[in-house]
C-alpha atoms as a PDB file:
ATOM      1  CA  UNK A   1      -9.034   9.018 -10.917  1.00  0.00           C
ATOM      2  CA  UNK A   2      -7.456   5.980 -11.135  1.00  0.00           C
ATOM      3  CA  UNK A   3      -8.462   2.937  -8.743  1.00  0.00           C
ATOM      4  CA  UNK A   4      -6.348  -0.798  -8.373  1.00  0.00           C
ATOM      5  CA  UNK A   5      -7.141  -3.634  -6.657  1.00  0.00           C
ATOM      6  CA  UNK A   6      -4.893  -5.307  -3.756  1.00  0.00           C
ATOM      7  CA  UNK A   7      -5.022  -8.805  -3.038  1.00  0.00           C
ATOM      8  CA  UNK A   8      -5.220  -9.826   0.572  1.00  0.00           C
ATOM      9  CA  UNK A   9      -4.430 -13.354   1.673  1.00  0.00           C
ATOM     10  CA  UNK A  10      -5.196 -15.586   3.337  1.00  0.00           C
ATOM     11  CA  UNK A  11      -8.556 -13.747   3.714  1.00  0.00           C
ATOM     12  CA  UNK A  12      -9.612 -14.654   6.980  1.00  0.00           C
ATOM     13  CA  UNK A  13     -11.973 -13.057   9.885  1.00  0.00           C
ATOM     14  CA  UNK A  14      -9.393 -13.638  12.730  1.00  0.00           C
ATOM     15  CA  UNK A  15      -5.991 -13.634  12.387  1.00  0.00           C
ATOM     16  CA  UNK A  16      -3.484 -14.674  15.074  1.00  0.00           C
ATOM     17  CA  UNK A  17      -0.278 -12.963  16.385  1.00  0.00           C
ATOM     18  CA  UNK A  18       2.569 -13.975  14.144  1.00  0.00           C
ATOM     19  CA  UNK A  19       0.405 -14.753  11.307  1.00  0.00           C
ATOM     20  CA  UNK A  20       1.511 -12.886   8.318  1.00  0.00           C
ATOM     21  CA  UNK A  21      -1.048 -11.084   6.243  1.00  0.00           C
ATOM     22  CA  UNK A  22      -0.205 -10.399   2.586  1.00  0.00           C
ATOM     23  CA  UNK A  23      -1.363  -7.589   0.136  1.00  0.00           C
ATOM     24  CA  UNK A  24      -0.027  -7.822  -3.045  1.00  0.00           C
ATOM     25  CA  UNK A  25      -0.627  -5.552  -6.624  1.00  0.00           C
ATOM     26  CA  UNK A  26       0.760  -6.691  -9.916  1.00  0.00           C
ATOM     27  CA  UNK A  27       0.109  -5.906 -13.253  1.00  0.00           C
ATOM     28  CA  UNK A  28       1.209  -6.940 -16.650  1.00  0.00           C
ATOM     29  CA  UNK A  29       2.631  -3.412 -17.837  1.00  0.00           C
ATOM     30  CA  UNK A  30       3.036  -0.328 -16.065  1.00  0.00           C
ATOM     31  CA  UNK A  31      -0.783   0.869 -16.794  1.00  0.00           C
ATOM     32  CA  UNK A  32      -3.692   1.617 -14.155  1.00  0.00           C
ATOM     33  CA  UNK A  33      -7.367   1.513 -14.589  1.00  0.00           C
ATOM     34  CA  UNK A  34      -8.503   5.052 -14.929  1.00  0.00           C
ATOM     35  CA  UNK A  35     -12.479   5.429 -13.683  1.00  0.00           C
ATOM     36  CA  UNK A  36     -13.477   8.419 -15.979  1.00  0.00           C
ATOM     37  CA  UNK A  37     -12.456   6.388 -19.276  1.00  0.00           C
ATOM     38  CA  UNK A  38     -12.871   2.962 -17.825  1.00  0.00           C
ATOM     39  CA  UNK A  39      -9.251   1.650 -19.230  1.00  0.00           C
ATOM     40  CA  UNK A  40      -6.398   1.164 -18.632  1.00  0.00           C
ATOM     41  CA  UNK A  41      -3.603   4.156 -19.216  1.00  0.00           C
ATOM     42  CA  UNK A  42       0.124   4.007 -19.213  1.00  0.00           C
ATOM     43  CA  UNK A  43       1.610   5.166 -16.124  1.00  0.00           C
ATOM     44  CA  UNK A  44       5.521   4.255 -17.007  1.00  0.00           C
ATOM     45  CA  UNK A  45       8.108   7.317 -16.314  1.00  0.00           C
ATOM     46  CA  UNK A  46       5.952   7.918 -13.316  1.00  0.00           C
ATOM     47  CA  UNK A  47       6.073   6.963  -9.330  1.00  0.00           C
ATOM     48  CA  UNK A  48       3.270   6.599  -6.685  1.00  0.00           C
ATOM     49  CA  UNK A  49       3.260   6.248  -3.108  1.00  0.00           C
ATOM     50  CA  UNK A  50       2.100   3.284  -1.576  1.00  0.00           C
ATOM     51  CA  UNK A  51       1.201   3.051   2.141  1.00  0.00           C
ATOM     52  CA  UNK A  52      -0.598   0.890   4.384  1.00  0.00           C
ATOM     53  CA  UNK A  53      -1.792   2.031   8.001  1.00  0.00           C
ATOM     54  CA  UNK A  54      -2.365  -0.432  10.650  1.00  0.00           C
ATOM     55  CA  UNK A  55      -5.042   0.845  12.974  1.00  0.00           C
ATOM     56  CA  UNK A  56      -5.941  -0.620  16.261  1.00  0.00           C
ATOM     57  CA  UNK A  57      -9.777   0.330  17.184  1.00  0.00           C
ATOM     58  CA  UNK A  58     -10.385  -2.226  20.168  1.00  0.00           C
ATOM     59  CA  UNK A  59      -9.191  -4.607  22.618  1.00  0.00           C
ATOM     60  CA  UNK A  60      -5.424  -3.045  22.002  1.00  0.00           C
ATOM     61  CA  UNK A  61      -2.540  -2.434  24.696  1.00  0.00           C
ATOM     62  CA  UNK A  62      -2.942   0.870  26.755  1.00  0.00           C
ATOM     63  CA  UNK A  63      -0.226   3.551  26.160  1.00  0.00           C
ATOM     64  CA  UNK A  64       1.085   1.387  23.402  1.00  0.00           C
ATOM     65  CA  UNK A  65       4.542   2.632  22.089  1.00  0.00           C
ATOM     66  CA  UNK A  66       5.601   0.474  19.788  1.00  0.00           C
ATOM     67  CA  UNK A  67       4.899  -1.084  16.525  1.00  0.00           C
ATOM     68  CA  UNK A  68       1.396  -2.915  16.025  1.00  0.00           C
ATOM     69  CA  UNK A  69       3.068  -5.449  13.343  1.00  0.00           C
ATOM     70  CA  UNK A  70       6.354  -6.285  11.496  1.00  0.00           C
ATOM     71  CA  UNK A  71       6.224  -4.608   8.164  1.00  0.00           C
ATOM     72  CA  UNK A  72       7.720  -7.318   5.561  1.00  0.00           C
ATOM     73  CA  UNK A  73       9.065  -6.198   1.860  1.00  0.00           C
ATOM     74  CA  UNK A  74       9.855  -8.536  -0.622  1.00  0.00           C
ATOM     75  CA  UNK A  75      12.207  -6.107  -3.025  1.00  0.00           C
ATOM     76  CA  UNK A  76      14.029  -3.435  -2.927  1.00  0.00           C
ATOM     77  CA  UNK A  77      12.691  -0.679  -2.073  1.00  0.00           C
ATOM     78  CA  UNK A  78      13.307   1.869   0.651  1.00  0.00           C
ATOM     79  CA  UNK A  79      10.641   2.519   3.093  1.00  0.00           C
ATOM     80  CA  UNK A  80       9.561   4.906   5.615  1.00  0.00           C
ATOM     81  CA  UNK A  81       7.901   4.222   8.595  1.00  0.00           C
ATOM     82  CA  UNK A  82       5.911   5.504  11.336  1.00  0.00           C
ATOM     83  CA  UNK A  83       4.597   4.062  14.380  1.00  0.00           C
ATOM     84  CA  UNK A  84       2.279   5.896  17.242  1.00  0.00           C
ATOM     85  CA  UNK A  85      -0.216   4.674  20.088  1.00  0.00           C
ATOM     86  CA  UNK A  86      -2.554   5.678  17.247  1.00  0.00           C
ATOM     87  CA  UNK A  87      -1.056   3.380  14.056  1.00  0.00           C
ATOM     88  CA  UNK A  88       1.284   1.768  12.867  1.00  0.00           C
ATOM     89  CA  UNK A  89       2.451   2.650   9.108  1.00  0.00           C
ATOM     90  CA  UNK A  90       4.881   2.110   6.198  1.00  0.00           C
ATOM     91  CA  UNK A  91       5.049   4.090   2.986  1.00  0.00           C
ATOM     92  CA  UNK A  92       7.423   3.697   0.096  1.00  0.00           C
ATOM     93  CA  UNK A  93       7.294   5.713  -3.450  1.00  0.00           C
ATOM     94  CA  UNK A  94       7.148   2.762  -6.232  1.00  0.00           C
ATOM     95  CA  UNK A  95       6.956   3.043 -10.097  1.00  0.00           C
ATOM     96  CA  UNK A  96      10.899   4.357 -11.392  1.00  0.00           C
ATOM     97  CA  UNK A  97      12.490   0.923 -11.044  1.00  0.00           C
ATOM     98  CA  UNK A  98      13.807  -0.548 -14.246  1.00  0.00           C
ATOM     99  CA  UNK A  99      10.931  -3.406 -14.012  1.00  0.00           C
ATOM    100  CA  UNK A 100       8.200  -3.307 -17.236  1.00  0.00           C
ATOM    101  CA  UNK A 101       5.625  -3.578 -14.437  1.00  0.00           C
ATOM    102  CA  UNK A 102       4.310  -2.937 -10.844  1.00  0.00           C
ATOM    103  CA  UNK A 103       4.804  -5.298  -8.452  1.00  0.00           C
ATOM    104  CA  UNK A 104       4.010  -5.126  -4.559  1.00  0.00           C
ATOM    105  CA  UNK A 105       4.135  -7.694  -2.272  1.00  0.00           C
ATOM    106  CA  UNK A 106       4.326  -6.278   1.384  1.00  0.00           C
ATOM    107  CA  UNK A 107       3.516  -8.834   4.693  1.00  0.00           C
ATOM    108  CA  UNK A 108       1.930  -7.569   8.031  1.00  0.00           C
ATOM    109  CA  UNK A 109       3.202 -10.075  11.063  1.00  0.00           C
ATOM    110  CA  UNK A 110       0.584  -9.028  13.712  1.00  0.00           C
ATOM    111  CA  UNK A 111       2.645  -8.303  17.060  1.00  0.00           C
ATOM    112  CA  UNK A 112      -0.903  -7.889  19.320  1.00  0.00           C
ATOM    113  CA  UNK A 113      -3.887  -9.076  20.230  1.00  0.00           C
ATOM    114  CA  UNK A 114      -6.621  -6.362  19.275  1.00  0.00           C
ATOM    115  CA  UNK A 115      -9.125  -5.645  16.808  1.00  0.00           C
ATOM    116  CA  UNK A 116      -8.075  -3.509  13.997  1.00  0.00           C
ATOM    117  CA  UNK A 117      -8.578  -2.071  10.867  1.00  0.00           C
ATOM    118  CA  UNK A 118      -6.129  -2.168   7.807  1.00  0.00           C
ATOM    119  CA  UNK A 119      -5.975   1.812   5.644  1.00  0.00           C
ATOM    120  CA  UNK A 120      -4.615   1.350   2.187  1.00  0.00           C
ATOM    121  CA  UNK A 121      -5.018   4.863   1.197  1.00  0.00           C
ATOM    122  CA  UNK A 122      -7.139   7.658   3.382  1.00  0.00           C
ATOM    123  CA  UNK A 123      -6.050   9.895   0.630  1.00  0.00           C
ATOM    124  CA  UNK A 124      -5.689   9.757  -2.961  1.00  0.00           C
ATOM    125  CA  UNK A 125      -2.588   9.040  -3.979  1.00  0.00           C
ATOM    126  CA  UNK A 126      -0.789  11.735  -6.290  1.00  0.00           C
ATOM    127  CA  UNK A 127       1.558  11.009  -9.058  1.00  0.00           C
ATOM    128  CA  UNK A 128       5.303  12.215  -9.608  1.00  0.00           C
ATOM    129  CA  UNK A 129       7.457  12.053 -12.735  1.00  0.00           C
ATOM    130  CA  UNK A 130      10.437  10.063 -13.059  1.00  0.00           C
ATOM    131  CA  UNK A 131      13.597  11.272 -13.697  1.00  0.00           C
ATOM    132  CA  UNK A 132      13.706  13.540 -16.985  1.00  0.00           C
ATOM    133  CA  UNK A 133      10.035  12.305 -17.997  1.00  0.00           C
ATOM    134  CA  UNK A 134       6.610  14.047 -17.461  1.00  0.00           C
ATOM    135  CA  UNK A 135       3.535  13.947 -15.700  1.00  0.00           C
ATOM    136  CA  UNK A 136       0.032  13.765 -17.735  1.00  0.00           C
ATOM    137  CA  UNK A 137      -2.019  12.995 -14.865  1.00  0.00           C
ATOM    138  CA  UNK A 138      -1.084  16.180 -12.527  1.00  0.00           C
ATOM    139  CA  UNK A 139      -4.376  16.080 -11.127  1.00  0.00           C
ATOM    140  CA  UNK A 140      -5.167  12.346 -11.202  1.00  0.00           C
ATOM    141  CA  UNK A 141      -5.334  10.126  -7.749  1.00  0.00           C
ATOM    142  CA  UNK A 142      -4.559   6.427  -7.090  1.00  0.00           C
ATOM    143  CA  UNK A 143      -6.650   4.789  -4.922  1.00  0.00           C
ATOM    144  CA  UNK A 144      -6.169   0.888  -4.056  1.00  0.00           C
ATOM    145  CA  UNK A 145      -9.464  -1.239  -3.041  1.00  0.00           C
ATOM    146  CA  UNK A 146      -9.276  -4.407  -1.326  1.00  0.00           C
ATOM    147  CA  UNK A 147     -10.589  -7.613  -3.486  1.00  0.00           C
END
């Protein structure tokens, strides 16, 4: 079971539309704090998905179609997204990159007034192998926990 933390800035109660919100995670080396052993373990030669869910739970347009925010990424990575009355969401797979470490730095521009709440992970995150390497953690999870 591993668990990160995500950095959130600014940290504020109320946010305006068009203000950008900011999670990033970076580490040193490609290693993640496992819970059972309380260190860290290498994770390099493997990929995680990363998403972020953008739920609106108050004060939010009726029948709402479109996206809740502007999803921002700062490399280059591929993403997927999804968008419903319900959510709006963005997922990308992260770790097989030719960089000696993670990082993710993804911006939410708010679109709408409402009150909502920001989902790193409702489900633990499960690891795949790189290309021609291995998986040692086939039944770990990554879980990400706001600062």
């Amino acid at each position: 079971a591993f668990k990160e933390k995500i950095n959130l800035f600014p940290a504020k109660k109320t946010y305006n539309i068009n203000d950008t919100i900011w999670l990033t995670f970076t580490t040193t080396d490609k290693s993640l704090f496992d819970t059972i052993s309380n260190q860290r373990l290498p994770t390099n030669g493997l990929e995680f998905n990363f998403r972020s869910i953008l739920l609106p739970i108050h004060s939010t347009p009726p029948n709402f179609t479109n996206s809740y925010c502007k999803f921002i990424l700062t490399n280059n990575i591929a993403p997927n997204y999804d968008t419903t009355q319900f959510y709006s969401m963005i997922n990308f797979e992260t770790g097989c990159d030719l960089q000696p470490f993670y990082n993710i730095k993804l911006g939410l521009v708010l679109k709408y007034t409402g009150i909502y709440l920001l989902n790193l992970s409702d489900v633990g995150t499960k690891f795949q192998p790189c290309a021609n390497q291995t998986n040692p953690y086939l039944s770990s999870t990554l879980r990400f926990v706001s600062s």
